[in-house]
C-alpha atoms as a PDB file:
ATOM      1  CA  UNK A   1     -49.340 -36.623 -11.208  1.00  0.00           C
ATOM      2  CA  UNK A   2     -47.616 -33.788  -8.930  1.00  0.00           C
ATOM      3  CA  UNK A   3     -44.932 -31.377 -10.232  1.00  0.00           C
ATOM      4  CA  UNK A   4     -41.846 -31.166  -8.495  1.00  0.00           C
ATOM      5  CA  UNK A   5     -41.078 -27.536  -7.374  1.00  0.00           C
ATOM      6  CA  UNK A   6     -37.599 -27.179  -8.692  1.00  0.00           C
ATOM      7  CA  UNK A   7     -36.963 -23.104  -7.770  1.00  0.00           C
ATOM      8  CA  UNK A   8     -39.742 -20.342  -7.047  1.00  0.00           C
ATOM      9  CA  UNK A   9     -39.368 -17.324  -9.471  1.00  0.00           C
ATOM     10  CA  UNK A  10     -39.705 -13.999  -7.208  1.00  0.00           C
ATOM     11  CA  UNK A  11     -39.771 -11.790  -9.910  1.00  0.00           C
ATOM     12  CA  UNK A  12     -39.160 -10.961 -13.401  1.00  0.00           C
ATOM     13  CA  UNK A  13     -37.347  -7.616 -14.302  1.00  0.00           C
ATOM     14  CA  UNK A  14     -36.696  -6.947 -18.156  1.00  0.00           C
ATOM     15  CA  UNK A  15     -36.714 -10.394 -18.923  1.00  0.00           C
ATOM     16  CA  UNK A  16     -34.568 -11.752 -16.189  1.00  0.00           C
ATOM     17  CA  UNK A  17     -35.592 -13.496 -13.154  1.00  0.00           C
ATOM     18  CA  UNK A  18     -34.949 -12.987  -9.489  1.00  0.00           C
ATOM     19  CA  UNK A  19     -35.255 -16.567  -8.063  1.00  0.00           C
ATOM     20  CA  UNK A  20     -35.335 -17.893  -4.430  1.00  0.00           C
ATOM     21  CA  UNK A  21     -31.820 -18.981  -4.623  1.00  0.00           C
ATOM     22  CA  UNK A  22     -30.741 -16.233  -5.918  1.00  0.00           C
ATOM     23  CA  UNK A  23     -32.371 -14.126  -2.947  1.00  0.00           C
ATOM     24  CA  UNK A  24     -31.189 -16.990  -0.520  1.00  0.00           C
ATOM     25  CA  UNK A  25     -27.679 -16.337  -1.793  1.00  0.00           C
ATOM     26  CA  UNK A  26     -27.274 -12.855  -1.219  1.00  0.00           C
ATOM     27  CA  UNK A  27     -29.001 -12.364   2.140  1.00  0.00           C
ATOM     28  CA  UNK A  28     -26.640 -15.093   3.175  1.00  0.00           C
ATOM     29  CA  UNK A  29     -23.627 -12.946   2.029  1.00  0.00           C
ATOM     30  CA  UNK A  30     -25.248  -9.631   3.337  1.00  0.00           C
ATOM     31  CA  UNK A  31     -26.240 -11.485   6.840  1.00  0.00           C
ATOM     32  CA  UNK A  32     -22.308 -12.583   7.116  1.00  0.00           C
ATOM     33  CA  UNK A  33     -21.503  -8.726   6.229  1.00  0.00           C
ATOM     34  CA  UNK A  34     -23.735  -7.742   9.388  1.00  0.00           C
ATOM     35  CA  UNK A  35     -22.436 -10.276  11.418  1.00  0.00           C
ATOM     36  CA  UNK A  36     -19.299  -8.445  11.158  1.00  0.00           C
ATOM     37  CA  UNK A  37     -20.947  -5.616  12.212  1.00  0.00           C
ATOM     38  CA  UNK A  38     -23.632  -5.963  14.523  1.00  0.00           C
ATOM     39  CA  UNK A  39     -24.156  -8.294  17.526  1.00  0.00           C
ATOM     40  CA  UNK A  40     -27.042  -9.946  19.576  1.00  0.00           C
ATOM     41  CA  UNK A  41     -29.850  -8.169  19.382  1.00  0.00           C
ATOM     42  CA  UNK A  42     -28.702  -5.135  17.082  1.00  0.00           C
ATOM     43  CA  UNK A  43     -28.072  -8.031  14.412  1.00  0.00           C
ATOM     44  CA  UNK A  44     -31.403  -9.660  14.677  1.00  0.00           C
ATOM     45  CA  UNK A  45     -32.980  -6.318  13.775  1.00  0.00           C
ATOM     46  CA  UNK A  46     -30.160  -5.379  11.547  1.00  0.00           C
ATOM     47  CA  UNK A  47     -30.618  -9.016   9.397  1.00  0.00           C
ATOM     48  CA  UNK A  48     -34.581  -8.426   9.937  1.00  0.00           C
ATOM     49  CA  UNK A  49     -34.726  -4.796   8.520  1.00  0.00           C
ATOM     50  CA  UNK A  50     -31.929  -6.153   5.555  1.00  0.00           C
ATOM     51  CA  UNK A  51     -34.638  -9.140   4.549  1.00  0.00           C
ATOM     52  CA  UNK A  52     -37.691  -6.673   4.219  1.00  0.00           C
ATOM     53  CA  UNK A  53     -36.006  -4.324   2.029  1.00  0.00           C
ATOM     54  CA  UNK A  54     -33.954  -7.431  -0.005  1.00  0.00           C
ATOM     55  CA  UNK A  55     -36.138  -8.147  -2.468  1.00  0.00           C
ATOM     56  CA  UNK A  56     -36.560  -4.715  -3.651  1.00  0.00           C
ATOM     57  CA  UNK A  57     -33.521  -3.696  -3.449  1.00  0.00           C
ATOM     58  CA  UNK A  58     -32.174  -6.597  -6.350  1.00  0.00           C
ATOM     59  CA  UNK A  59     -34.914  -5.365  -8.487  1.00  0.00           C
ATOM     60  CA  UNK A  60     -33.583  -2.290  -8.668  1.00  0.00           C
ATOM     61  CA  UNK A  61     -30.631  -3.593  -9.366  1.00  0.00           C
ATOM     62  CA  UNK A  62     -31.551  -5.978 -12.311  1.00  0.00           C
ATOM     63  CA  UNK A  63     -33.312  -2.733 -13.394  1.00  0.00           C
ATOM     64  CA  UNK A  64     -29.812  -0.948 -13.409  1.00  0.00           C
ATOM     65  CA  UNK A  65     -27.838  -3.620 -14.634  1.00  0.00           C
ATOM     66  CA  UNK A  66     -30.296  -3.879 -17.473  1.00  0.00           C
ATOM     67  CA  UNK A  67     -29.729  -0.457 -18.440  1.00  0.00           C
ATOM     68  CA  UNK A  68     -26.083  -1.068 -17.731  1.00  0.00           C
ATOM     69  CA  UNK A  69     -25.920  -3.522 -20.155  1.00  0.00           C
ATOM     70  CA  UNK A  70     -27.039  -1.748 -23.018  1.00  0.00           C
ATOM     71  CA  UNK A  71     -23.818   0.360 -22.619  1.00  0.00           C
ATOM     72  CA  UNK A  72     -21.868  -3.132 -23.161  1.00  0.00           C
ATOM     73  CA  UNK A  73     -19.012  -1.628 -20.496  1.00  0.00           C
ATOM     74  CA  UNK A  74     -15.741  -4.140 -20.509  1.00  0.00           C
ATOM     75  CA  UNK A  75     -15.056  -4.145 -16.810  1.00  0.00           C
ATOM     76  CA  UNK A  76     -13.208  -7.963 -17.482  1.00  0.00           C
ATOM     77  CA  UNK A  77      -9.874  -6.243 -15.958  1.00  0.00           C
ATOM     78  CA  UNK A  78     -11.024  -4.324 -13.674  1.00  0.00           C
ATOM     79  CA  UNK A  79     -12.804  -7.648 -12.047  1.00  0.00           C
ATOM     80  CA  UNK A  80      -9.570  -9.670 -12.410  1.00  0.00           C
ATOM     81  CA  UNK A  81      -7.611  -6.614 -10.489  1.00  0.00           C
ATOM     82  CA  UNK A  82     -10.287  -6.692  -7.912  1.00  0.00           C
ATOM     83  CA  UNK A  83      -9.716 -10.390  -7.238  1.00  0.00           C
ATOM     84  CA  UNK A  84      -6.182  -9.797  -7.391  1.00  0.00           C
ATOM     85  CA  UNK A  85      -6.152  -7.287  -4.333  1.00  0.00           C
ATOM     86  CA  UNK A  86      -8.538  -9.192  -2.251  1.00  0.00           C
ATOM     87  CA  UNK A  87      -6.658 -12.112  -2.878  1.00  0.00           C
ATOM     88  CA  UNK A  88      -3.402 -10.341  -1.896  1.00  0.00           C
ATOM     89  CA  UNK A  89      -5.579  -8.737   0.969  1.00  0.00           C
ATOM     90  CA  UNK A  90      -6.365 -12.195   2.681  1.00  0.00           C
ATOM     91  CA  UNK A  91      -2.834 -13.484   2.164  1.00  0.00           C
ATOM     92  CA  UNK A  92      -4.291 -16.368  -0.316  1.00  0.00           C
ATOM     93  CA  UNK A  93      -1.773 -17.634  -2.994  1.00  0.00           C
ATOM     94  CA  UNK A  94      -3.833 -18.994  -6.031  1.00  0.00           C
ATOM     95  CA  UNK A  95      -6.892 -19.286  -7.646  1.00  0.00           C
ATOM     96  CA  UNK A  96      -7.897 -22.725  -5.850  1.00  0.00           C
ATOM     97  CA  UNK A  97      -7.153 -21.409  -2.085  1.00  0.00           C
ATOM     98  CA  UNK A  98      -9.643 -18.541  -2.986  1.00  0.00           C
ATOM     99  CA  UNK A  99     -12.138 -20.930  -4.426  1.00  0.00           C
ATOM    100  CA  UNK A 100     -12.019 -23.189  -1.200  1.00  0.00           C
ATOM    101  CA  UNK A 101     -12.462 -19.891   1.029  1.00  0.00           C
ATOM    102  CA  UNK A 102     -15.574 -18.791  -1.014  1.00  0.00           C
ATOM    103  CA  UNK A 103     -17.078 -22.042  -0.628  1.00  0.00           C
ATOM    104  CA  UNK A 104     -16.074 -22.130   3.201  1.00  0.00           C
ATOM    105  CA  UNK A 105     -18.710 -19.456   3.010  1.00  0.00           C
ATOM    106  CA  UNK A 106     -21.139 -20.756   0.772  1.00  0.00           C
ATOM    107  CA  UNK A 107     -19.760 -18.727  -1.839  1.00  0.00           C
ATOM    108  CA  UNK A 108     -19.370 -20.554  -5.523  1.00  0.00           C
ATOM    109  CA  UNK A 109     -16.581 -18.902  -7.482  1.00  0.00           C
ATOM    110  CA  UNK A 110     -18.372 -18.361 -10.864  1.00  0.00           C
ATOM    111  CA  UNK A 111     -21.281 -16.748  -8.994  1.00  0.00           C
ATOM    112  CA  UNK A 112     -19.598 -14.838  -7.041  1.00  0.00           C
ATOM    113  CA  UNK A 113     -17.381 -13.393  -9.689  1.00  0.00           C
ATOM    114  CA  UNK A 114     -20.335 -12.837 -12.318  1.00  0.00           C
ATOM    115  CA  UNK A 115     -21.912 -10.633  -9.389  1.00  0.00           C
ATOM    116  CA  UNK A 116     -18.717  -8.669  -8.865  1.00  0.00           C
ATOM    117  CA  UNK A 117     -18.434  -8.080 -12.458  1.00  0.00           C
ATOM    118  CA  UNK A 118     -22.132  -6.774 -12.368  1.00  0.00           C
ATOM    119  CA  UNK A 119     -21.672  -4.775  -9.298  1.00  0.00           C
ATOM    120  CA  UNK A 120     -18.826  -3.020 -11.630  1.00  0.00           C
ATOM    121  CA  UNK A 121     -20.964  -2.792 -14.585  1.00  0.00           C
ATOM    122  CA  UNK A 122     -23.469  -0.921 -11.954  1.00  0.00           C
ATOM    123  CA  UNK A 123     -21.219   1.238 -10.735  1.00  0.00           C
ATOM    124  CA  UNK A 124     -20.079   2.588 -13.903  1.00  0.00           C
ATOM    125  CA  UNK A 125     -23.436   3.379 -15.514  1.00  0.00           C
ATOM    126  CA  UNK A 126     -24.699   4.955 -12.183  1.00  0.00           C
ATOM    127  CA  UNK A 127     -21.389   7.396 -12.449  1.00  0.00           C
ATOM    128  CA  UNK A 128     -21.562   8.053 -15.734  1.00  0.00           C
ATOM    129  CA  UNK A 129     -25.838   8.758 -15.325  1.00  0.00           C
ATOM    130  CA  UNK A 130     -25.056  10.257 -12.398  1.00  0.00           C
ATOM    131  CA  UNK A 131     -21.670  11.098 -10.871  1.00  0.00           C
ATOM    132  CA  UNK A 132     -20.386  12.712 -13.864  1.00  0.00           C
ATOM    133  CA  UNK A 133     -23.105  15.432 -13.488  1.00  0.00           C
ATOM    134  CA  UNK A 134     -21.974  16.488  -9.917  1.00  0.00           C
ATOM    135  CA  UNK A 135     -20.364  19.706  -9.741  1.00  0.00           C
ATOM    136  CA  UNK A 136     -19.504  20.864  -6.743  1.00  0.00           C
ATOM    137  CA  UNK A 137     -17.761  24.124  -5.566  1.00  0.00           C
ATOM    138  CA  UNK A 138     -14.865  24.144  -4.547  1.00  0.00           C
ATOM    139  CA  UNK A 139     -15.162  27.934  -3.164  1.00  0.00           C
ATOM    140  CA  UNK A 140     -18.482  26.479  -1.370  1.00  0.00           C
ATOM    141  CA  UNK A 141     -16.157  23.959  -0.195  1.00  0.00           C
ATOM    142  CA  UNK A 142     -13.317  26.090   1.306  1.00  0.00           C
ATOM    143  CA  UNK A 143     -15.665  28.736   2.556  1.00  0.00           C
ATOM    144  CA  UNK A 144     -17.659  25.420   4.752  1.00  0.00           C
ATOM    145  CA  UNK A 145     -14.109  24.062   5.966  1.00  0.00           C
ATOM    146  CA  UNK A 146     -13.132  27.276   6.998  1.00  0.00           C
ATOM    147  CA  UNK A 147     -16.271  28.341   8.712  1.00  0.00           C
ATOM    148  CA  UNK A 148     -15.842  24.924  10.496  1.00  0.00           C
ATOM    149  CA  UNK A 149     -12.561  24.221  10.818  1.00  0.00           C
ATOM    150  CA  UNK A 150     -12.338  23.157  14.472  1.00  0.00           C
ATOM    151  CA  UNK A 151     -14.259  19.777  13.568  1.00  0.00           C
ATOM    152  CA  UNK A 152     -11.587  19.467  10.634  1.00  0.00           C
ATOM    153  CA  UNK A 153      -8.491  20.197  13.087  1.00  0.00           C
ATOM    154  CA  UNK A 154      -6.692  17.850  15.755  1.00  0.00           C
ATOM    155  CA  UNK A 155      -4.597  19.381  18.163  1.00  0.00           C
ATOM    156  CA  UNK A 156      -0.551  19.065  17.389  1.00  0.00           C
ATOM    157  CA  UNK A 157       0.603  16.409  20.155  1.00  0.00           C
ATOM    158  CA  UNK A 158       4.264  15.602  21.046  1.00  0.00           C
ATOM    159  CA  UNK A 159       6.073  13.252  22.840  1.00  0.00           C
ATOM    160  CA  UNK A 160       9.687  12.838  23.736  1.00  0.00           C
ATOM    161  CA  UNK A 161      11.481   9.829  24.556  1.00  0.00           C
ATOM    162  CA  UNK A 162      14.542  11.574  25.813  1.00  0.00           C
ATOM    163  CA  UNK A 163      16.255  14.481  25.856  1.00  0.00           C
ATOM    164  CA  UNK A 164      19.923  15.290  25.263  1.00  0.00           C
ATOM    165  CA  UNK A 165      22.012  17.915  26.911  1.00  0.00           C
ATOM    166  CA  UNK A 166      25.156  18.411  25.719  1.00  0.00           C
ATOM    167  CA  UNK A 167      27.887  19.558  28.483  1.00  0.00           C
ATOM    168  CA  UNK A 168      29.645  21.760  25.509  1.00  0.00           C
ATOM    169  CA  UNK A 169      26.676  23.737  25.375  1.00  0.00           C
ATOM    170  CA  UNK A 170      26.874  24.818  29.291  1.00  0.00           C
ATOM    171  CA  UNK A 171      29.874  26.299  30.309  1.00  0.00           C
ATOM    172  CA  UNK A 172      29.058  25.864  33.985  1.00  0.00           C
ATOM    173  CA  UNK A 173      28.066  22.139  35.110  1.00  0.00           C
ATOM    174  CA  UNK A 174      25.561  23.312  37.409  1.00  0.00           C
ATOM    175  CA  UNK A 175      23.438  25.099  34.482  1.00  0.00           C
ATOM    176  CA  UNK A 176      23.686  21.690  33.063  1.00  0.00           C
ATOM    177  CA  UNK A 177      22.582  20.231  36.452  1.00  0.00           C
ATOM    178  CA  UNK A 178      19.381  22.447  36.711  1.00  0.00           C
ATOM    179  CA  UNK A 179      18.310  22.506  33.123  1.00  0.00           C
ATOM    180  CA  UNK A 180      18.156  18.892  33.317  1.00  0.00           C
ATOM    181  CA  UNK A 181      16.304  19.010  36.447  1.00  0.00           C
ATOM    182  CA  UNK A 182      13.701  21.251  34.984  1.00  0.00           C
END
């Protein structure tokens, strides 16, 4: 008697798995996201480099999220007006037309949802480990603009569509005449 092979487990971080569907399903989504970029060749080494580093780059963040957890964030809101704007974003009127253009792209719903919400969660343990401890200076900051300003500045540009000349403005009609001329 033979075992079926139901899903391969890739790796376990803190208790929670990283299975082959799971790393099917987002190098599908991140090989659309190239495709959007990249083309021919550039993709196939683009999608190739994006595999190799795939796997280690969800452990990290299950590691993250695991930590991010702890911290029990409520990000509920900010997921629902993040699907709000991306649903006003691709013109799509309810709930249902979004689900039907997530699954157009091999996307289920729930899934894809749960991993926004996580990608939030992510983001705001990594600002509050992290971001919130960045200072910068803003006289460090002025003192590099100005020392660079030219690759900060664009030329003023202009453009008329037409010009008016008034005739009450020039007493003689031949001023008139060569200021327009000129």
């Amino acid at each position: 008697l033979q075992g079926e092979v139901i899903e391969r487990i890739y790796a376990v971080v803190n208790g929670e798995l990283i299975t082959y569907s799971e790393l099917k399903g987002i190098e599908v989504e991140m090989a659309q996201a190239l495709a959007q970029q990249y083309k021919g060749e550039e993709l196939s080494k683009e999608i190739a480099k994006m595999k190799k580093n795939l796997l280690s780059q969800m452990i990290d963040r299950k590691i993250i999220l695991s930590h991010a957890r702890e911290k029990n964030y409520d990000v509920d809101a900010e997921v629902d007006l993040l699907i709000k704007d991306i649903r006003k974003q691709y013109d799509i009127k309810t709930d249902d037309e979004l689900k039907q253009a997530l699954a157009s792209q091999g996307l289920d719903y729930d899934s894809w949802r749960k991993r926004l919400k996580e990608e939030r969660i992510q983001g705001k343990y990594i600002y509050e480990m992290i971001g919130s401890k960045i200072n910068i200076d803003n006289s460090a900051i002025m003192e590099y603009y100005k020392s660079n300003a030219a690759e900060y500045t664009i030329p003023m540009k202009q453009e008329l569509n037409c010009i008016f000349l008034s005739k009450t403005n020039y007493l003689d009609p031949n001023a008139l005449v060569k200021k327009k001329e000129t």
